[in-house]
N, C-alpha and C. Protein backbone atom coordinates (compact mmCIF):
# COMPACT_ATOMS: atom_id res chain seq x y z
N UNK A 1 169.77 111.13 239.36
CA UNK A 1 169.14 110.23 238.42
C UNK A 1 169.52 108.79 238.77
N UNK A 2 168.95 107.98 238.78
CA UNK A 2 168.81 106.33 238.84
C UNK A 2 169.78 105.67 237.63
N UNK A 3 170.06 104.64 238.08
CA UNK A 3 170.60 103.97 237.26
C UNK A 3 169.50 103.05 236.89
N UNK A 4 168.40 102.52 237.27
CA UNK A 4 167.97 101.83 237.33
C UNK A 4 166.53 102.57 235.90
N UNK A 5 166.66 103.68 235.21
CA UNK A 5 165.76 104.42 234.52
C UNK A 5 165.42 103.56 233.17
N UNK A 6 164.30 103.55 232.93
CA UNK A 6 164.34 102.74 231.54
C UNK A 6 165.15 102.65 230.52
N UNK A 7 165.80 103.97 230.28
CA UNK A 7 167.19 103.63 229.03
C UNK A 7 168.32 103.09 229.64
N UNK A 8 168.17 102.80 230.83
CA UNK A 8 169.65 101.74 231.45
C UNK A 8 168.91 100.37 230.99
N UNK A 9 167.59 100.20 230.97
CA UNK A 9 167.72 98.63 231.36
C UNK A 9 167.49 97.87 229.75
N UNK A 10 167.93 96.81 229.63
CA UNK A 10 167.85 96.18 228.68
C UNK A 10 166.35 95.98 228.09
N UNK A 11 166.02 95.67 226.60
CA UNK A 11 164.86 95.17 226.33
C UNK A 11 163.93 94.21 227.20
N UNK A 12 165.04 93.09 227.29
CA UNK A 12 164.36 91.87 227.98
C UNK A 12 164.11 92.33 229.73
N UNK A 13 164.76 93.09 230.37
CA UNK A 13 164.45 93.58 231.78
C UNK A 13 163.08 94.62 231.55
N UNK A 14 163.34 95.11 230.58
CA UNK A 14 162.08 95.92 230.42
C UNK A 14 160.96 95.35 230.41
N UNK A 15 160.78 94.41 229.78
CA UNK A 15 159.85 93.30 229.16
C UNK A 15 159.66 92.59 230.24
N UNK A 16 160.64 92.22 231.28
CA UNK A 16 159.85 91.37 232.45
C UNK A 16 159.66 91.77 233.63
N UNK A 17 158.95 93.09 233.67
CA UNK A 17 158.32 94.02 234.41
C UNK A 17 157.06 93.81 234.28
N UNK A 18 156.12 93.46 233.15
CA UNK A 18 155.02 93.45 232.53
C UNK A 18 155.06 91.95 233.17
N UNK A 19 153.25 92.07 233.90
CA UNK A 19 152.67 90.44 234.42
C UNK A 19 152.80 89.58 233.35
N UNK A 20 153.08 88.49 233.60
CA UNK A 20 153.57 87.36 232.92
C UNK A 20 154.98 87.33 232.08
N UNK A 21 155.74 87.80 231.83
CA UNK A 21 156.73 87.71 231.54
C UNK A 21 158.48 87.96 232.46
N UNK A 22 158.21 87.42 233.85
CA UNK A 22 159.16 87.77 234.53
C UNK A 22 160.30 86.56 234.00
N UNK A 23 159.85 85.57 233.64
CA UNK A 23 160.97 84.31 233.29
C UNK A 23 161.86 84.78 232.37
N UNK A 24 161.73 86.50 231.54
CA UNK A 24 162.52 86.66 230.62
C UNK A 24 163.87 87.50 231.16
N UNK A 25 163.80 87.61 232.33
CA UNK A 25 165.00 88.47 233.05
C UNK A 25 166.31 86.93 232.53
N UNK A 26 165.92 86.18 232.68
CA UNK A 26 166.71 85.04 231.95
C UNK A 26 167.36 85.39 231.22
N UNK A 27 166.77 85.77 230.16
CA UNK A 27 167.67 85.95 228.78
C UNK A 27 168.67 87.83 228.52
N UNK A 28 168.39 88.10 229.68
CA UNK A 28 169.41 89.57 229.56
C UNK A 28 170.33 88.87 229.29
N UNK A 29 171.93 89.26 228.44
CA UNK A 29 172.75 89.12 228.51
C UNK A 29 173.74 90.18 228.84
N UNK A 30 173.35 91.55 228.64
CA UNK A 30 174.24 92.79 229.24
C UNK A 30 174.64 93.08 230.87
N UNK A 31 175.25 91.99 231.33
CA UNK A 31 175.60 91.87 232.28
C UNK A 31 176.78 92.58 232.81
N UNK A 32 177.79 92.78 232.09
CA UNK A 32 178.99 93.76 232.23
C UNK A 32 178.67 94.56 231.07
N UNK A 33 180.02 95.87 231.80
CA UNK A 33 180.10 97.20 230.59
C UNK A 33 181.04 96.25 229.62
N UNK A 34 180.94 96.47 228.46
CA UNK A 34 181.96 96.01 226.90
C UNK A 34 182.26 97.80 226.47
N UNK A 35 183.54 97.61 227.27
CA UNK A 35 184.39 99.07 226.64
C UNK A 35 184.56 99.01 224.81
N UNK A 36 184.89 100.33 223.90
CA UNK A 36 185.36 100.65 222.46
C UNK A 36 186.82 100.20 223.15
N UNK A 37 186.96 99.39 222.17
CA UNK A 37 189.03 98.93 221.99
C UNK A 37 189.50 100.45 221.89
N UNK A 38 190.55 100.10 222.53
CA UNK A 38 191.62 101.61 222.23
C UNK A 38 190.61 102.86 222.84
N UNK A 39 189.91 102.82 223.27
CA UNK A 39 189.26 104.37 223.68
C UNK A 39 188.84 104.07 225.19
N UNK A 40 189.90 105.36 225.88
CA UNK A 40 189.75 105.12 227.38
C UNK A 40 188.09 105.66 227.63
N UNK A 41 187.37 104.88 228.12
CA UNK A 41 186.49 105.74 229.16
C UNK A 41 185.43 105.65 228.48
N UNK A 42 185.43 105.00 227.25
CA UNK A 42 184.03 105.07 226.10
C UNK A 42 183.52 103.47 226.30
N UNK A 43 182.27 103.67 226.87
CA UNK A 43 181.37 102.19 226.67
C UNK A 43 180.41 101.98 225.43
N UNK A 44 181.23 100.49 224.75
CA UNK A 44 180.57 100.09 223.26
C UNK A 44 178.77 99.87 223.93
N UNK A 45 179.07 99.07 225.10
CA UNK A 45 177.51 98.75 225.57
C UNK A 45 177.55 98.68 226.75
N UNK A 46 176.34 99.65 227.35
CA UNK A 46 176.99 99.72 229.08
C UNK A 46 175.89 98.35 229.63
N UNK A 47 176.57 98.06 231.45
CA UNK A 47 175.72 97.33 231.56
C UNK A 47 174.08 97.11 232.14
N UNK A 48 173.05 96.43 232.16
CA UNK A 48 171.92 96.25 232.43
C UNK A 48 171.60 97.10 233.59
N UNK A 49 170.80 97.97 233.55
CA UNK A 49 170.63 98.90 235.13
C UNK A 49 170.12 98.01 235.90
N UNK A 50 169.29 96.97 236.00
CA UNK A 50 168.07 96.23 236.42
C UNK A 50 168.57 95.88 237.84
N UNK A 51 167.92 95.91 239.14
CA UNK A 51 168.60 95.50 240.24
C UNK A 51 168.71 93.59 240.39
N UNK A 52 167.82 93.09 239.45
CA UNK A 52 168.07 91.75 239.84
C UNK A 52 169.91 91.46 239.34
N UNK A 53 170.65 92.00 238.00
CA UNK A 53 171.85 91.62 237.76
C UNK A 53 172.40 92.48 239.37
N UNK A 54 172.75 93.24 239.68
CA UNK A 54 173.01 93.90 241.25
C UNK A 54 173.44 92.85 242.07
N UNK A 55 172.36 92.12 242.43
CA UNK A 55 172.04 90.90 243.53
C UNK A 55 172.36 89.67 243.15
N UNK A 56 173.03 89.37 241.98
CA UNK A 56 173.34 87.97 241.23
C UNK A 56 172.21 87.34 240.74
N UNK A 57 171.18 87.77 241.52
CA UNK A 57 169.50 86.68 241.18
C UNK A 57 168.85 87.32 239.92
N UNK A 58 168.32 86.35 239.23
CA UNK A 58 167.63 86.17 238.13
C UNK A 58 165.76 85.69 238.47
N UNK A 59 165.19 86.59 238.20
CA UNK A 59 163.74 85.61 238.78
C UNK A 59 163.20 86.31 237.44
């Protein structure tokens, strides 16, 4: 399975897949995993599958 599958990627990566809205890869902010405090191994919010965060570039 992909990391890259629609329930990895954020709203806004989702959203700038669709013609005309690529300027919104901008506004992802799930750029890293944000672990649960105190709980080994549990992610509060994992991060963005999308390959543009991957590559550092934003388009």
């Amino acid at each position: 399975m992909s990391t890259t599958t629609a329930s990895a990627l954020s709203a806004e990566c989702t959203l700038a897949k669709k013609p005309g809205y690529g300027d919104v890869h901008a506004m992802c902010r799930r750029l890293d995993d944000v672990p649960l405090p105190h709980a080994a191994g549990i992610l509060l919010v994992a991060r963005c599958g999308c390959t543009c965060h991957r590559t550092g570039a934003r388009s």
